[in-house]
Protein backbone atom coordinates (compact mmCIF):
# COMPACT_ATOMS: atom_id res chain seq x y z
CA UNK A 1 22.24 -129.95 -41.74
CA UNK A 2 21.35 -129.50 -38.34
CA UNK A 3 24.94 -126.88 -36.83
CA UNK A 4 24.83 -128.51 -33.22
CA UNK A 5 25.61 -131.96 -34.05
CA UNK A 6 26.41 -134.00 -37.15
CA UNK A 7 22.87 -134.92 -38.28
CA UNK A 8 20.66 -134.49 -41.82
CA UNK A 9 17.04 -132.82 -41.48
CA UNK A 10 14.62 -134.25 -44.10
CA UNK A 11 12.66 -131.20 -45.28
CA UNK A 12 9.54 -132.36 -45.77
CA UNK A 13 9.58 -135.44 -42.76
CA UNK A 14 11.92 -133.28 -40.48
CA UNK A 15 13.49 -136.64 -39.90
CA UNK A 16 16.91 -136.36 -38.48
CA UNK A 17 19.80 -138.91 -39.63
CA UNK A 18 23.34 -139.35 -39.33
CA UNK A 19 25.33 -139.69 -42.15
CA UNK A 20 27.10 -142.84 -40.69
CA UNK A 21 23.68 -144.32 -39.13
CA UNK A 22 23.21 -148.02 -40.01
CA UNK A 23 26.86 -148.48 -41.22
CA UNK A 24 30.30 -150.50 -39.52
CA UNK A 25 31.30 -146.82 -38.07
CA UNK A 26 27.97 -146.17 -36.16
CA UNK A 27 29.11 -146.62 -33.08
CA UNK A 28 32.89 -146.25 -32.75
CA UNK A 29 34.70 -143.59 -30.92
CA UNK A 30 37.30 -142.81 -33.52
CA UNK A 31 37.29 -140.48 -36.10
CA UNK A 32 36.10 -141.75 -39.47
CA UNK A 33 39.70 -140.27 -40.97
CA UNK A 34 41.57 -142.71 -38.39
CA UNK A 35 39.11 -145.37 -39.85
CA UNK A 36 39.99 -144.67 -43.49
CA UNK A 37 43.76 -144.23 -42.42
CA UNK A 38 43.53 -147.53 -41.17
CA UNK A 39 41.44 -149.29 -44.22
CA UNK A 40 44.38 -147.56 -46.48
CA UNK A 41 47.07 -149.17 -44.46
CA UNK A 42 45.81 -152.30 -45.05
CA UNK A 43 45.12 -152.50 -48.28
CA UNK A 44 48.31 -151.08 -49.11
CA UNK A 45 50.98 -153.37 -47.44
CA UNK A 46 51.68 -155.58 -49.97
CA UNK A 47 52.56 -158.90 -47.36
CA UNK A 48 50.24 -157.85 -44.89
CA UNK A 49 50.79 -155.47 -41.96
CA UNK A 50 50.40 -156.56 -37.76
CA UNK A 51 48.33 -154.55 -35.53
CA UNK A 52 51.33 -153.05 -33.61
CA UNK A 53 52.15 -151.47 -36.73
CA UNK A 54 49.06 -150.24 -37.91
CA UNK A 55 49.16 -148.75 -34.49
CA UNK A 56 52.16 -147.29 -34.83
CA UNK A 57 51.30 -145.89 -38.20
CA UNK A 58 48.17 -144.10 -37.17
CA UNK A 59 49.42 -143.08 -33.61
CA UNK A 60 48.21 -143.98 -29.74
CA UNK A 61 45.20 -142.72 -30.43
CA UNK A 62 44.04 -146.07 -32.54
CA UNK A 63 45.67 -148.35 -30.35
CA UNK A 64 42.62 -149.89 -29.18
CA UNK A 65 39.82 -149.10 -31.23
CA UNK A 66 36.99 -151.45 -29.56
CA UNK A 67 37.82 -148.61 -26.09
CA UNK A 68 38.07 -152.20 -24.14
CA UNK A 69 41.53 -152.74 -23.08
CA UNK A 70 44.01 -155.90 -23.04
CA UNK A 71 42.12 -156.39 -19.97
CA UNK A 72 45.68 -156.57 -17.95
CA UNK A 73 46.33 -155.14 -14.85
């Protein structure tokens, strides 16, 4: 593992990779944990669960995942 950021070094290739290169979480600015925090909530609510409550549930942080806005001034 190379220490100064969060990438695999093939040995043999020296190929560098990150562990969540080519997946859903490549390119989001939250933490995977808030991800998985998030992918629990909803699988867990029995009737379902609104995004003002998942936001409440995982803090301001996760508000706005896609970093875009309501686009309101």
């Amino acid at each position: 593992m190379v220490t100064t950021r969060d990438l695999f070094q093939c040995t043999t290739c020296r190929r560098q990779t990150s562990p969540i290169a080519g997946t859903i979480f490549a390119s989001t600015k939250l933490p995977l944990h808030t991800w998985f925090r998030a992918i629990y909530h909803l699988t867990q609510s029995k009737q379902g669960i609104s995004s003002i409550e998942l936001g409440r549930r995982l803090g301001e942080a996760a508000q706005d995942p896609m970093g875009v806005g309501s686009g309101r001034s």
